[in-house]
N, C-alpha and C. Protein backbone atom coordinates (compact mmCIF):
# COMPACT_ATOMS: atom_id res chain seq x y z
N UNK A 1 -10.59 -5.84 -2.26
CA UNK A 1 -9.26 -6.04 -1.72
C UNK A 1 -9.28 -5.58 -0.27
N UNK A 2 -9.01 -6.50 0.55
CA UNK A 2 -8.47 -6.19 2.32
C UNK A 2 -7.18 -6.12 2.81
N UNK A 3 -6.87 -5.24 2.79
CA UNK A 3 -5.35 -4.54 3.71
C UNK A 3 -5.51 -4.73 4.77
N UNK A 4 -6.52 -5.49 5.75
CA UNK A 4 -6.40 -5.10 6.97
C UNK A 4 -5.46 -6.65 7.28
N UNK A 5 -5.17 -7.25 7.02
CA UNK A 5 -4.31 -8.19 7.21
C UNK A 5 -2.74 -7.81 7.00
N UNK A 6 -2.61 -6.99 6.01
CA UNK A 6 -1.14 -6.05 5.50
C UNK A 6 -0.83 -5.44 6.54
N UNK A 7 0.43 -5.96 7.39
CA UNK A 7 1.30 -4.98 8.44
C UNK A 7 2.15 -4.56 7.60
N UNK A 8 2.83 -3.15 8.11
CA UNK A 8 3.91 -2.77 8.22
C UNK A 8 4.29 -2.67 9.72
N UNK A 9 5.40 -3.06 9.64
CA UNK A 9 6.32 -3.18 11.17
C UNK A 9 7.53 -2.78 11.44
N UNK A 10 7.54 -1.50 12.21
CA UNK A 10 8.88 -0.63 12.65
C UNK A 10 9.85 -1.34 12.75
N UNK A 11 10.91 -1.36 11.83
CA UNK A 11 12.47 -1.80 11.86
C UNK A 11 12.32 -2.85 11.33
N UNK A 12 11.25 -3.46 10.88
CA UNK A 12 11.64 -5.02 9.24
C UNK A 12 11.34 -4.29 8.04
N UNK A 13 11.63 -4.68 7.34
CA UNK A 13 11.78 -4.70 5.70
C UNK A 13 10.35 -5.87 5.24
N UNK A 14 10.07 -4.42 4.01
CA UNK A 14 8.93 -5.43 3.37
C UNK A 14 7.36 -5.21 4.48
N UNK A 15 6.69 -5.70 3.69
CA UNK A 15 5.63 -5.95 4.27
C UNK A 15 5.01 -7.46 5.02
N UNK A 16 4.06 -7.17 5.67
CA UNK A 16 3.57 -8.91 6.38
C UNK A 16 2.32 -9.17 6.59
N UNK A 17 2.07 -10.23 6.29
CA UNK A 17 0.44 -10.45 6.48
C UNK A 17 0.56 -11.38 7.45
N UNK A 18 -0.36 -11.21 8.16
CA UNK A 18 -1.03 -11.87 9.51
C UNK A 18 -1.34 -13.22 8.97
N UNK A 19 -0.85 -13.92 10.16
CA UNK A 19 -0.82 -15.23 9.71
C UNK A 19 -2.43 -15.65 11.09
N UNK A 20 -1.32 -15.25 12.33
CA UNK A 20 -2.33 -16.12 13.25
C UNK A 20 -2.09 -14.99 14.71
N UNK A 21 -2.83 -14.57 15.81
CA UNK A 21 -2.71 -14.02 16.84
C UNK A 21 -2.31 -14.91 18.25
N UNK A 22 -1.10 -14.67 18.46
CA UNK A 22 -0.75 -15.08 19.94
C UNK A 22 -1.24 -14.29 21.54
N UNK A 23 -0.89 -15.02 22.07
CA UNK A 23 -0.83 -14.85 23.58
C UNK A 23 -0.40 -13.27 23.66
N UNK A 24 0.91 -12.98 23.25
CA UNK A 24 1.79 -12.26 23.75
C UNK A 24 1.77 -11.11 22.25
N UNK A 25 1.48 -11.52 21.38
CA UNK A 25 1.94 -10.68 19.77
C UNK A 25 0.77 -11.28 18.73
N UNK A 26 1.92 -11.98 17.88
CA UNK A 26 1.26 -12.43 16.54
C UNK A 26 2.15 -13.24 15.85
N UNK A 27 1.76 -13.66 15.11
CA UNK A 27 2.85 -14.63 14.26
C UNK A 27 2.59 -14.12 12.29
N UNK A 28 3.52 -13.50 12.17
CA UNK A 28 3.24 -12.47 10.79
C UNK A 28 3.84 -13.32 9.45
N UNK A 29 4.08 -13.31 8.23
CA UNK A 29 4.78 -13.86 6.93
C UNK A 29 5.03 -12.66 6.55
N UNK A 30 6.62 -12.55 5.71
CA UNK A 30 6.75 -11.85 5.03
C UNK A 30 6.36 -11.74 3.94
N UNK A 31 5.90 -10.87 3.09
CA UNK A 31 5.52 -11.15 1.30
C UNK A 31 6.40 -11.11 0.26
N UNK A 32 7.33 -10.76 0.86
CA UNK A 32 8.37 -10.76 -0.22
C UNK A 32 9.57 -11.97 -0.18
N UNK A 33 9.74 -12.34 1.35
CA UNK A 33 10.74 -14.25 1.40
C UNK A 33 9.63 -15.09 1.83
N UNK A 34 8.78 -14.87 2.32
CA UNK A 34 7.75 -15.72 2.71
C UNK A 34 7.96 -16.73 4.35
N UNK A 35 9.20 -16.05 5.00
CA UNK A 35 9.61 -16.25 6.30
C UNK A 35 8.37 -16.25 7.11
N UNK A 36 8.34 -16.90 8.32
CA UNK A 36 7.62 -16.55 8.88
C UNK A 36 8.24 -16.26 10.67
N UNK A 37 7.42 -14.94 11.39
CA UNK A 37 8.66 -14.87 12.62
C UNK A 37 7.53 -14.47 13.65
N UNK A 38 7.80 -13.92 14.73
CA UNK A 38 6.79 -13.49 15.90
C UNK A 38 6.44 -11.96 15.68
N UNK A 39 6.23 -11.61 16.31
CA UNK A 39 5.62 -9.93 16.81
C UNK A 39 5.18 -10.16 18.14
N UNK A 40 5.33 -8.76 18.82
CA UNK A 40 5.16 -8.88 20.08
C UNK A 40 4.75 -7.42 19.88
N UNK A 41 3.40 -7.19 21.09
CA UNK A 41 2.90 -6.22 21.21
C UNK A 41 3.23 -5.03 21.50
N UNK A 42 4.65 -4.72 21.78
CA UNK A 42 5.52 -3.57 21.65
C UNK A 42 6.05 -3.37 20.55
N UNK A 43 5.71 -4.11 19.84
CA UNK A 43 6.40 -3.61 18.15
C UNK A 43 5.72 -2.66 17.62
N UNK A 44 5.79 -1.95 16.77
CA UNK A 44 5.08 -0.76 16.47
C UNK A 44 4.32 -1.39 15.29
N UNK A 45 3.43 -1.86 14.91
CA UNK A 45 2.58 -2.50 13.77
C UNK A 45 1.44 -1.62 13.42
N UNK A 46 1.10 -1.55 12.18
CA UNK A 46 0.37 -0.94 11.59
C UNK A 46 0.09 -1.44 10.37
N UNK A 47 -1.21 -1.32 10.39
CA UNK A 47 -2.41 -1.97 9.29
C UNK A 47 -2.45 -1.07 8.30
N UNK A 48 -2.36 -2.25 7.12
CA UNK A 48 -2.42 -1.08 5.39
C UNK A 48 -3.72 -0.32 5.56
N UNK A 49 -4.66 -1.44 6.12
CA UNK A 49 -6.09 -1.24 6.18
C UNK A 49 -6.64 0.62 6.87
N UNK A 50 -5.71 0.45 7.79
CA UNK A 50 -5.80 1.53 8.54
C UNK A 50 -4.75 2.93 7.63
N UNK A 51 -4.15 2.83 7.05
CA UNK A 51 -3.67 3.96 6.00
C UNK A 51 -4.76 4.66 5.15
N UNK A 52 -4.22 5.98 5.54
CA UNK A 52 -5.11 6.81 4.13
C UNK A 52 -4.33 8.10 3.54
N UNK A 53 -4.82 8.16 2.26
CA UNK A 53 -3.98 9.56 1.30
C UNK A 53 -4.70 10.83 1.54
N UNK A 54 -3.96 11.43 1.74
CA UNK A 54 -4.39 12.89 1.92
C UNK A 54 -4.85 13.49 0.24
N UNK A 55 -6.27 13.36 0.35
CA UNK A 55 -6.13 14.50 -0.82
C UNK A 55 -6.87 15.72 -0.52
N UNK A 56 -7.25 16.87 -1.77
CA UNK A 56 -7.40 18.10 -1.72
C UNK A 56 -9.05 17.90 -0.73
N UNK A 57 -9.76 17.46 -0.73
CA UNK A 57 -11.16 17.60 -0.04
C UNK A 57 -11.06 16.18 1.20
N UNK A 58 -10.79 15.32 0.91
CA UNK A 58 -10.77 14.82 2.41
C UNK A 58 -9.42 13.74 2.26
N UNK A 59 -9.56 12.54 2.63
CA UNK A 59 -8.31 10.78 2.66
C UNK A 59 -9.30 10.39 1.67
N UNK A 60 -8.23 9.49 1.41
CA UNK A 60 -8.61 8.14 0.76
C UNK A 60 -8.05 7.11 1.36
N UNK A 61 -8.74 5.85 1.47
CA UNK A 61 -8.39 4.67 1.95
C UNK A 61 -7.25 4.22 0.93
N UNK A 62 -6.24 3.38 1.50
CA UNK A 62 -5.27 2.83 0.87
C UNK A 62 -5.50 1.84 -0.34
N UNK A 63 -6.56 0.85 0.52
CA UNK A 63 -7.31 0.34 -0.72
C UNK A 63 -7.50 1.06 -2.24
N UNK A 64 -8.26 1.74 -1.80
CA UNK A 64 -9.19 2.83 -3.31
C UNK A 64 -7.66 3.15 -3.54
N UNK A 65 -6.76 3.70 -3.14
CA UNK A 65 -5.78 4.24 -4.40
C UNK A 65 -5.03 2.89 -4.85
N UNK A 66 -4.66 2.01 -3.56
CA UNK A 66 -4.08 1.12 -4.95
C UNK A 66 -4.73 0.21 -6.04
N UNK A 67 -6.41 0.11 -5.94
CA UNK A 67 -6.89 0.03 -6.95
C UNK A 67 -7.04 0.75 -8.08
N UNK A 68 -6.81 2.21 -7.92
CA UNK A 68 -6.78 3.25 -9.00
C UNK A 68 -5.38 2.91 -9.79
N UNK A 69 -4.15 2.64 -8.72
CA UNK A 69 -2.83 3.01 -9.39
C UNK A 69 -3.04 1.49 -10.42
N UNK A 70 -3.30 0.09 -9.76
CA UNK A 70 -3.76 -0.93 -10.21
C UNK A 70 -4.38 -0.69 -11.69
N UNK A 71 -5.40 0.33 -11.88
CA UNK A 71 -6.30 0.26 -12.90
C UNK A 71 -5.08 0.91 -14.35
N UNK A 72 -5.00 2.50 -13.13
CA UNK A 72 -3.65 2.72 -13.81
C UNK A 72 -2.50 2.55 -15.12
N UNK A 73 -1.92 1.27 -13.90
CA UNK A 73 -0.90 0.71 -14.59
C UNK A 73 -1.11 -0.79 -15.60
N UNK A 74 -2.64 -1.21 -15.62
CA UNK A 74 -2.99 -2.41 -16.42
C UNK A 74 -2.77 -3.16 -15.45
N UNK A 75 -2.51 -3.27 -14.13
CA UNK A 75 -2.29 -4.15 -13.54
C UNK A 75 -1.04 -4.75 -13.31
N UNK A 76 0.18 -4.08 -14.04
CA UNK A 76 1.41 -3.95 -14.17
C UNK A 76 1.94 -3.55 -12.59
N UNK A 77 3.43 -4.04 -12.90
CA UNK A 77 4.34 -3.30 -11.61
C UNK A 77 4.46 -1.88 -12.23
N UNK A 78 5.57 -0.62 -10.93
CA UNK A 78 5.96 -0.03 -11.85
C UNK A 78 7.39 -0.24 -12.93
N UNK A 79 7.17 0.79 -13.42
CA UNK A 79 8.18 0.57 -14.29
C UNK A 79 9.14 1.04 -14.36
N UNK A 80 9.21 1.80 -12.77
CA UNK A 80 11.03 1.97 -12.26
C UNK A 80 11.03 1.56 -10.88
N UNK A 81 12.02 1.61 -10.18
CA UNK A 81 12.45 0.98 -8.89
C UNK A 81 11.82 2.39 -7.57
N UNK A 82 11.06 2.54 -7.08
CA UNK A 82 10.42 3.27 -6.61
C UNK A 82 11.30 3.78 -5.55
N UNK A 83 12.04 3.06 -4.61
CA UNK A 83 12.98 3.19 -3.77
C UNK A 83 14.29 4.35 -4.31
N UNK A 84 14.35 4.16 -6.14
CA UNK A 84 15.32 5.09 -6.44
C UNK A 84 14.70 5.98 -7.23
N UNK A 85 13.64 5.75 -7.41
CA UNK A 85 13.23 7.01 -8.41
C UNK A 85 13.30 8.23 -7.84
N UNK A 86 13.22 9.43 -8.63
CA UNK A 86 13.38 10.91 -8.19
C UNK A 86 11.57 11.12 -7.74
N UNK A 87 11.09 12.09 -7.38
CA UNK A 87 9.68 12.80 -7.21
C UNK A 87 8.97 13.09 -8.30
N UNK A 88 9.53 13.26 -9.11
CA UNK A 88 9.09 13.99 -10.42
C UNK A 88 8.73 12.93 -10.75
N UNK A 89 9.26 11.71 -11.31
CA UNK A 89 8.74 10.19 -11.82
C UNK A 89 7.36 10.11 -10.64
N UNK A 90 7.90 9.71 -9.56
CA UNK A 90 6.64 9.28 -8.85
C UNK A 90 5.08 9.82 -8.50
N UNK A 91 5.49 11.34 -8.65
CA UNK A 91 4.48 12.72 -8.59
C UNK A 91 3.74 12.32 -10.00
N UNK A 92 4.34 11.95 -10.99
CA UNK A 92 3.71 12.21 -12.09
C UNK A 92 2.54 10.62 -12.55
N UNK A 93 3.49 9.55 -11.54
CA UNK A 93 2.48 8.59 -11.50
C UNK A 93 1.33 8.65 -10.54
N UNK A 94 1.61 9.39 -9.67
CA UNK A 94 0.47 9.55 -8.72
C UNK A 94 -0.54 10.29 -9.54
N UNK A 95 -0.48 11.28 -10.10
CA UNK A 95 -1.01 12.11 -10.34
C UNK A 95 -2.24 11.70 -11.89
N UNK A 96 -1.29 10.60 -12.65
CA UNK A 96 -2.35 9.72 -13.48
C UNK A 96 -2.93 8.99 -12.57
N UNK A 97 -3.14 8.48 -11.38
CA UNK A 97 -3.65 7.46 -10.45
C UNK A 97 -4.49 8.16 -9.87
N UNK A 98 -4.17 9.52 -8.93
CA UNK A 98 -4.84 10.12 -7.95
C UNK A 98 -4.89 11.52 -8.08
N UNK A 99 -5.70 11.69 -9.28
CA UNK A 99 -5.05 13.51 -9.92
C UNK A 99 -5.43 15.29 -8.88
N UNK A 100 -6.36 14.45 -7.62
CA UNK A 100 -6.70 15.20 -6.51
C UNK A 100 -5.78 15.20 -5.38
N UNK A 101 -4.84 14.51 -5.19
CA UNK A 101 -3.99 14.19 -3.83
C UNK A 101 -2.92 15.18 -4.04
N UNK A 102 -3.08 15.57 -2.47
CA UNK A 102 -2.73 17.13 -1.53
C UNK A 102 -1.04 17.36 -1.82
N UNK A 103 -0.61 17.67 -2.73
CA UNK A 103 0.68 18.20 -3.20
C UNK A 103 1.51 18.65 -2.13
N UNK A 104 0.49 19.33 -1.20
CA UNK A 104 1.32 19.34 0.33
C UNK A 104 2.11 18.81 0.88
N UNK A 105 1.00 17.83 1.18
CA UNK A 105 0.97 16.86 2.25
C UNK A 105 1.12 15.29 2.19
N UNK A 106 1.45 15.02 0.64
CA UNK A 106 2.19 14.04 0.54
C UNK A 106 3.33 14.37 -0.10
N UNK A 107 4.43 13.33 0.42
CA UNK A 107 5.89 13.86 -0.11
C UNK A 107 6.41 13.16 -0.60
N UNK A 108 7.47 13.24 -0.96
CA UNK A 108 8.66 11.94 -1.63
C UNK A 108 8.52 10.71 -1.23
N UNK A 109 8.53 10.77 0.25
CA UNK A 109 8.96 9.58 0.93
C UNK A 109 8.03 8.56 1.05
N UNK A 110 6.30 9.27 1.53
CA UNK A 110 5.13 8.42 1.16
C UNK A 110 4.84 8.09 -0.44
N UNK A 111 5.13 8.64 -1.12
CA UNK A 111 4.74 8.38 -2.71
C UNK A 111 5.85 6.96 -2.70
N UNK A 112 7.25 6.78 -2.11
CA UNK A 112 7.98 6.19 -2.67
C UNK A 112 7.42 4.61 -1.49
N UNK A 113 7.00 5.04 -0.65
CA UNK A 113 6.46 3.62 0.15
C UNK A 113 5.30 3.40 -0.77
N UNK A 114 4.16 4.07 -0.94
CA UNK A 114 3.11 3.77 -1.82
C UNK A 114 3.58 2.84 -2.81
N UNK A 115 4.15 3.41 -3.67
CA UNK A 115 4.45 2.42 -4.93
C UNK A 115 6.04 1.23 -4.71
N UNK A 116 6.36 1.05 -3.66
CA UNK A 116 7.29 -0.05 -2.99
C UNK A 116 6.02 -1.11 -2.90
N UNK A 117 5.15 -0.49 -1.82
CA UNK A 117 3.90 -1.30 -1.41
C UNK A 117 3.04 -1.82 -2.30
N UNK A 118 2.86 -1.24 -3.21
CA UNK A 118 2.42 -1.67 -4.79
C UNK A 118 2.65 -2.59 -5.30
N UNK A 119 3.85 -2.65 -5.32
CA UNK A 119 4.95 -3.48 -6.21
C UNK A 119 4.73 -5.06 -5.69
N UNK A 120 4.76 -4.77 -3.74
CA UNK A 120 5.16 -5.97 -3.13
C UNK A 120 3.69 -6.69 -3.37
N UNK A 121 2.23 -5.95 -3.00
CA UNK A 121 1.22 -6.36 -2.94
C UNK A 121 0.86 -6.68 -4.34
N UNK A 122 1.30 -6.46 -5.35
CA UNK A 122 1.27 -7.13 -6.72
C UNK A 122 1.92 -8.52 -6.89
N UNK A 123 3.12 -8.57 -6.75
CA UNK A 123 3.32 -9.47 -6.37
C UNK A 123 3.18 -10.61 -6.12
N UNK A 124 3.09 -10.07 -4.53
CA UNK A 124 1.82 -11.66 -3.60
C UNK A 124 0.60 -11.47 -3.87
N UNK A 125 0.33 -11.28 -4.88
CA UNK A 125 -1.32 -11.55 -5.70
C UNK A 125 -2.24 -10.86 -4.78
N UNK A 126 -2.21 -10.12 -3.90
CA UNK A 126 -2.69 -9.18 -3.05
C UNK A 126 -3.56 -8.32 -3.41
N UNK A 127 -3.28 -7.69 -5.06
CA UNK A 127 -3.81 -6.86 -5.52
C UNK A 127 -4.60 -7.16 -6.72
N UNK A 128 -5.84 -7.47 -6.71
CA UNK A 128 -6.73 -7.75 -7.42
C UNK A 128 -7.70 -6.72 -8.34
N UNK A 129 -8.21 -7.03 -9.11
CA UNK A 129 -8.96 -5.72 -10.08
C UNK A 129 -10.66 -6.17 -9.12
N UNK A 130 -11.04 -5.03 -8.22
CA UNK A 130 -12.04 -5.22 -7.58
C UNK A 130 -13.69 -4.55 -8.13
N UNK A 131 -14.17 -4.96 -8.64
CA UNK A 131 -15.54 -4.30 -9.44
C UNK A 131 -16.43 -3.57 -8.65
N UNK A 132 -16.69 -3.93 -7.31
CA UNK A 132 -17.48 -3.28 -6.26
C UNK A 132 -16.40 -2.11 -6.43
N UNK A 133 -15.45 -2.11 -5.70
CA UNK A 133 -14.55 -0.70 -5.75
C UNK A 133 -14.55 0.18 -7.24
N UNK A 134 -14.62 -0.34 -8.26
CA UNK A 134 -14.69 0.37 -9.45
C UNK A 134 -15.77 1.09 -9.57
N UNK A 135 -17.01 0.30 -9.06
CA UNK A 135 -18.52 0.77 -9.15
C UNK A 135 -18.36 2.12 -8.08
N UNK A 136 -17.77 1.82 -7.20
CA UNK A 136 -17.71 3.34 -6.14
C UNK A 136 -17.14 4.55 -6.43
N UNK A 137 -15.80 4.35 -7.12
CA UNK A 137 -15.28 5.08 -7.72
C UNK A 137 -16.11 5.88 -9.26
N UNK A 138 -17.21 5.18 -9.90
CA UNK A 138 -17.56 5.98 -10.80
C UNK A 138 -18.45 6.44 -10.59
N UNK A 139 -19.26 6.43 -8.69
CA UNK A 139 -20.40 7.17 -8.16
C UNK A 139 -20.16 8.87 -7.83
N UNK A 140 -18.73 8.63 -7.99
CA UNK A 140 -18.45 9.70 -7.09
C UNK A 140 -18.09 10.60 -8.39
């Protein structure tokens, strides 16, 4: 699975995958209406690809956990609205997913984008059961 196509972009809703690179920006799709609009290089954009989880000994790439939460959940959405769930729900799904990640240093608010982002990249078929990534995960 490649996130590096997955923007998030300061002040839209939802996530966007790169469609095509302009002159001036980019030309992005949403994944959730499937709109398509500009970006311009003052927008604040940021790559899933480029995200990582803080856990107790070093990050994890965004990838590797949402293949874990993926493995997880059967491949399922979740099974509450992540946007309203309390911490305790979401802490406790992280924690079957990613049972090392830094209690610190992740909080409410990233746990509740994590599994928003989940949801959406499930979705748009984004999120696939990846076997190379499985094989890495049982090296370690």
């Amino acid at each position: 699975m490649d996130l590096t196509s997955i923007l998030v972009i300061s002040g839209k809703p939802d996530l966007s995958e790169l469609v095509s690179q302009t002159k001036g920006g980019a030309v992005v799709k949403n994944l959730v209406t499937g709109q398509k609009y500009p970006v311009f290089k003052n927008d604040r954009i940021s790559s899933l690809g480029e995200i990582r989880l803080f856990t107790n000994t070093d990050e994890r790439p965004l990838d590797e956990v949402m293949q874990l939460i993926f493995k997880t959940l059967d491949g399922k959405p979740t099974a509450f609205d992540p946007k309203k769930a309390d911490g305790k729900e979401l802490f406790a799904l992280l924690e079957k997913a990613l049972p090392d990640y830094d209690r610190e240093r992740v909080h409410t608010s990233d746990a509740k984008k994590l599994f928003s982002w989940y949801n959406v990249l499930l979705q748009a078929g984004k999120i696939t059961f990846d076997e190379e990534a499985e094989q890495k995960e049982a090296d370690k």
